[in-house]
C-alpha atoms as a PDB file:
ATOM      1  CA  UNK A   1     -29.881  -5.906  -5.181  1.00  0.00           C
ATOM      2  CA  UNK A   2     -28.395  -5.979  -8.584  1.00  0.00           C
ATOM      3  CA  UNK A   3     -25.982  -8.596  -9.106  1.00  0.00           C
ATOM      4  CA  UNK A   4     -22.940  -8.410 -11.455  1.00  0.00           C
ATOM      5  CA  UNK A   5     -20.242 -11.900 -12.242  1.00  0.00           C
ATOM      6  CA  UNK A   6     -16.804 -11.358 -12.397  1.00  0.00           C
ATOM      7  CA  UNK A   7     -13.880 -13.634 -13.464  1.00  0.00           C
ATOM      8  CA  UNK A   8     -11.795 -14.550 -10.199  1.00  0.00           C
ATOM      9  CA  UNK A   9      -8.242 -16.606 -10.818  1.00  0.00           C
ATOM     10  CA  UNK A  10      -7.090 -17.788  -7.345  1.00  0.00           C
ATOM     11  CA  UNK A  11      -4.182 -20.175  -6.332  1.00  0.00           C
ATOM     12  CA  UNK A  12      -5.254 -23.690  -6.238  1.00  0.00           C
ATOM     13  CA  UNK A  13      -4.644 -23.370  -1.990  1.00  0.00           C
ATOM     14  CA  UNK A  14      -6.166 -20.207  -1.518  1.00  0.00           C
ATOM     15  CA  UNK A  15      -9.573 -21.564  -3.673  1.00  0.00           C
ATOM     16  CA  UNK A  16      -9.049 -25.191  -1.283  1.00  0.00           C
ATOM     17  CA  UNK A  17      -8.930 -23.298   2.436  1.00  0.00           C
ATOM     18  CA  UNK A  18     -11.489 -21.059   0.370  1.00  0.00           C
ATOM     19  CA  UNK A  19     -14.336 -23.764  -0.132  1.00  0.00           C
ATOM     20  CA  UNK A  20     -13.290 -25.977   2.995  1.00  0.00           C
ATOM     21  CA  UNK A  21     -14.368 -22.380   4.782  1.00  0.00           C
ATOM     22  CA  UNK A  22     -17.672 -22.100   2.977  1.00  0.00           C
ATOM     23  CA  UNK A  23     -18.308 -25.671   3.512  1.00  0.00           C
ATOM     24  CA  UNK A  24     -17.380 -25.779   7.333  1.00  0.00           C
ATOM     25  CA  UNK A  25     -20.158 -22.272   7.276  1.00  0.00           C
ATOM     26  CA  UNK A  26     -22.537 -24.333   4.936  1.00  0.00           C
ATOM     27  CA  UNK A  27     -22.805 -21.993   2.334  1.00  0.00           C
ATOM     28  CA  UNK A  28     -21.893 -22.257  -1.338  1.00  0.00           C
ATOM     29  CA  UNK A  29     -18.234 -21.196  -2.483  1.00  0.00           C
ATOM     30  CA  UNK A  30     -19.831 -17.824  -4.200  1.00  0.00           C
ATOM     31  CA  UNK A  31     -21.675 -16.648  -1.201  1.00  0.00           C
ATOM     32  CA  UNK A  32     -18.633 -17.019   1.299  1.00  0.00           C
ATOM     33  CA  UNK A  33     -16.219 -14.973  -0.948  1.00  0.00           C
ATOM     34  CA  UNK A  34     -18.920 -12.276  -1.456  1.00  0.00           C
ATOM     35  CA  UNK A  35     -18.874 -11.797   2.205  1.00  0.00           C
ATOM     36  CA  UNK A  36     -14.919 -11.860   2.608  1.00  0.00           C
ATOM     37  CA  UNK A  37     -14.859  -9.295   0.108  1.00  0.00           C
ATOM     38  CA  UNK A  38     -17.637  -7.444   1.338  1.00  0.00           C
ATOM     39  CA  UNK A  39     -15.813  -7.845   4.825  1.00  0.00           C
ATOM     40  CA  UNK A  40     -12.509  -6.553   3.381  1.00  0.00           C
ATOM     41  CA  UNK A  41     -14.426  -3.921   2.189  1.00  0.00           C
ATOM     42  CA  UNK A  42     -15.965  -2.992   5.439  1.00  0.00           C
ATOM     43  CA  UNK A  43     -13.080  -2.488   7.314  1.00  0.00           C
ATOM     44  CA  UNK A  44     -11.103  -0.679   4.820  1.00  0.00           C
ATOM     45  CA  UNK A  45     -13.470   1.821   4.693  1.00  0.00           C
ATOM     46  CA  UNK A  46     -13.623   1.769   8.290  1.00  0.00           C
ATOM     47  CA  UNK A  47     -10.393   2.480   8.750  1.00  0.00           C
ATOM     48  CA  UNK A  48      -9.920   4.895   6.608  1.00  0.00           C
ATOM     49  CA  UNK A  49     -12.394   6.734   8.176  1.00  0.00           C
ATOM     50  CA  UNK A  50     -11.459   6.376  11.215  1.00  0.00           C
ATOM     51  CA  UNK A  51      -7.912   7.723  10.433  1.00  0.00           C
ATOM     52  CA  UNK A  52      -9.169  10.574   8.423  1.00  0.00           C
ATOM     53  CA  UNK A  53     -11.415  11.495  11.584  1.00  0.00           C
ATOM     54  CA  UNK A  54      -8.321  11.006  13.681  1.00  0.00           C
ATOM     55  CA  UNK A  55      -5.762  13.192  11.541  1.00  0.00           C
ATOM     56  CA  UNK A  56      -8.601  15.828  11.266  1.00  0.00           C
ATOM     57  CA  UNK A  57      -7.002  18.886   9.801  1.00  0.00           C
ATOM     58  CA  UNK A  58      -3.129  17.639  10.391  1.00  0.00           C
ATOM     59  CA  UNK A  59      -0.817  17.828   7.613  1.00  0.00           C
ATOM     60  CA  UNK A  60       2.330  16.557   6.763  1.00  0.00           C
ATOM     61  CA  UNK A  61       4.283  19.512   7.632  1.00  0.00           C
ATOM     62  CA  UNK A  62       2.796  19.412  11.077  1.00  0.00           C
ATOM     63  CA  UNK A  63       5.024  16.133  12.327  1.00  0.00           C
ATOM     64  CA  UNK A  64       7.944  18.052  11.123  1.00  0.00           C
ATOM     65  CA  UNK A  65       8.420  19.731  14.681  1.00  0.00           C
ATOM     66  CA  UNK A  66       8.360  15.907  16.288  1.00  0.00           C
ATOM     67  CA  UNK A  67      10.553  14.144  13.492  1.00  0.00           C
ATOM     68  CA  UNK A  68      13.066  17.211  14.147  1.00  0.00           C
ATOM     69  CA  UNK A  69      13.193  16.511  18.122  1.00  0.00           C
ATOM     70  CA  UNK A  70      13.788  12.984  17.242  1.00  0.00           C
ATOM     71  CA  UNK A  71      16.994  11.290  18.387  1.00  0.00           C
ATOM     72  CA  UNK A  72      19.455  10.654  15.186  1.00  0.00           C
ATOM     73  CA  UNK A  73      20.147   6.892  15.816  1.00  0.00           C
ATOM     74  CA  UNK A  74      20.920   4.292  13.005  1.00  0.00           C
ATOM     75  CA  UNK A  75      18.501   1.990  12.865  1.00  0.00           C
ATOM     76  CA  UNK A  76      18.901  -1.422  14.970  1.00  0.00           C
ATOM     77  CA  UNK A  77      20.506  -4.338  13.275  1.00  0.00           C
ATOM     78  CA  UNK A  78      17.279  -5.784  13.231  1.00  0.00           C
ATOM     79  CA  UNK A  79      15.300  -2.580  11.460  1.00  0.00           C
ATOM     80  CA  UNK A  80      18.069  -2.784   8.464  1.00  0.00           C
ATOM     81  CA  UNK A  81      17.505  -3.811   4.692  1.00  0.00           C
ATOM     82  CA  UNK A  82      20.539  -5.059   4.182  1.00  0.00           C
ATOM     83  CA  UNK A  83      19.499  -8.354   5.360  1.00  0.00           C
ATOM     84  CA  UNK A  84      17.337 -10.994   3.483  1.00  0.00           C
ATOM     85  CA  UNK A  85      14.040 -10.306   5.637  1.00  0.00           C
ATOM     86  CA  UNK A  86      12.836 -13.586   7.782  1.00  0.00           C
ATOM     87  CA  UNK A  87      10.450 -16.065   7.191  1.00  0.00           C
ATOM     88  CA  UNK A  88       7.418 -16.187   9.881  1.00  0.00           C
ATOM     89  CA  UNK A  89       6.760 -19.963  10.933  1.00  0.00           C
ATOM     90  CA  UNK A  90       3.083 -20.559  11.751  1.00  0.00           C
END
């Protein structure tokens, strides 16, 4: 496997949860994020796929019969932009 480095800048947290991860797995720092990204990679290709196999030959112009038979509502209050959008507490 050829191996190539590469310069990554995180945020001091992100790099923190990043090695206490690695550490609770027992692997070094390097490895860990080489298989998150190789993860990430994984399932965006995955997914991709799998959408592209489940559009098929659909285009674009082919939802236009459902978007006309859609009901013309406004959006609900809570679907708006006008709004600063909410914070999510975890």
């Amino acid at each position: 496997m050829s191996k190539t480095s590469y310069p990554l800048k995180l945020p001091t947290s992100v790099k923190e949860a990043a090695q206490r991860l690695a550490r609770e797995d027992g692997v070094s720092l390097n490895q860990w994020i080489s298989v998150a990204v190789a993860q990430k990679i994984g399932a965006v290709e995955t997914a991709a796929d799998f959408l592209g196999r489940r559009a098929g030959a659909a285009r674009p112009a082919d939802l236009l019969p459902f978007l006309d038979a859609a009901k013309r509502e406004p959006p609900a209050a809570a679907d708006t932009l006008d709004r600063a959008p909410r914070r999510r507490n975890r």
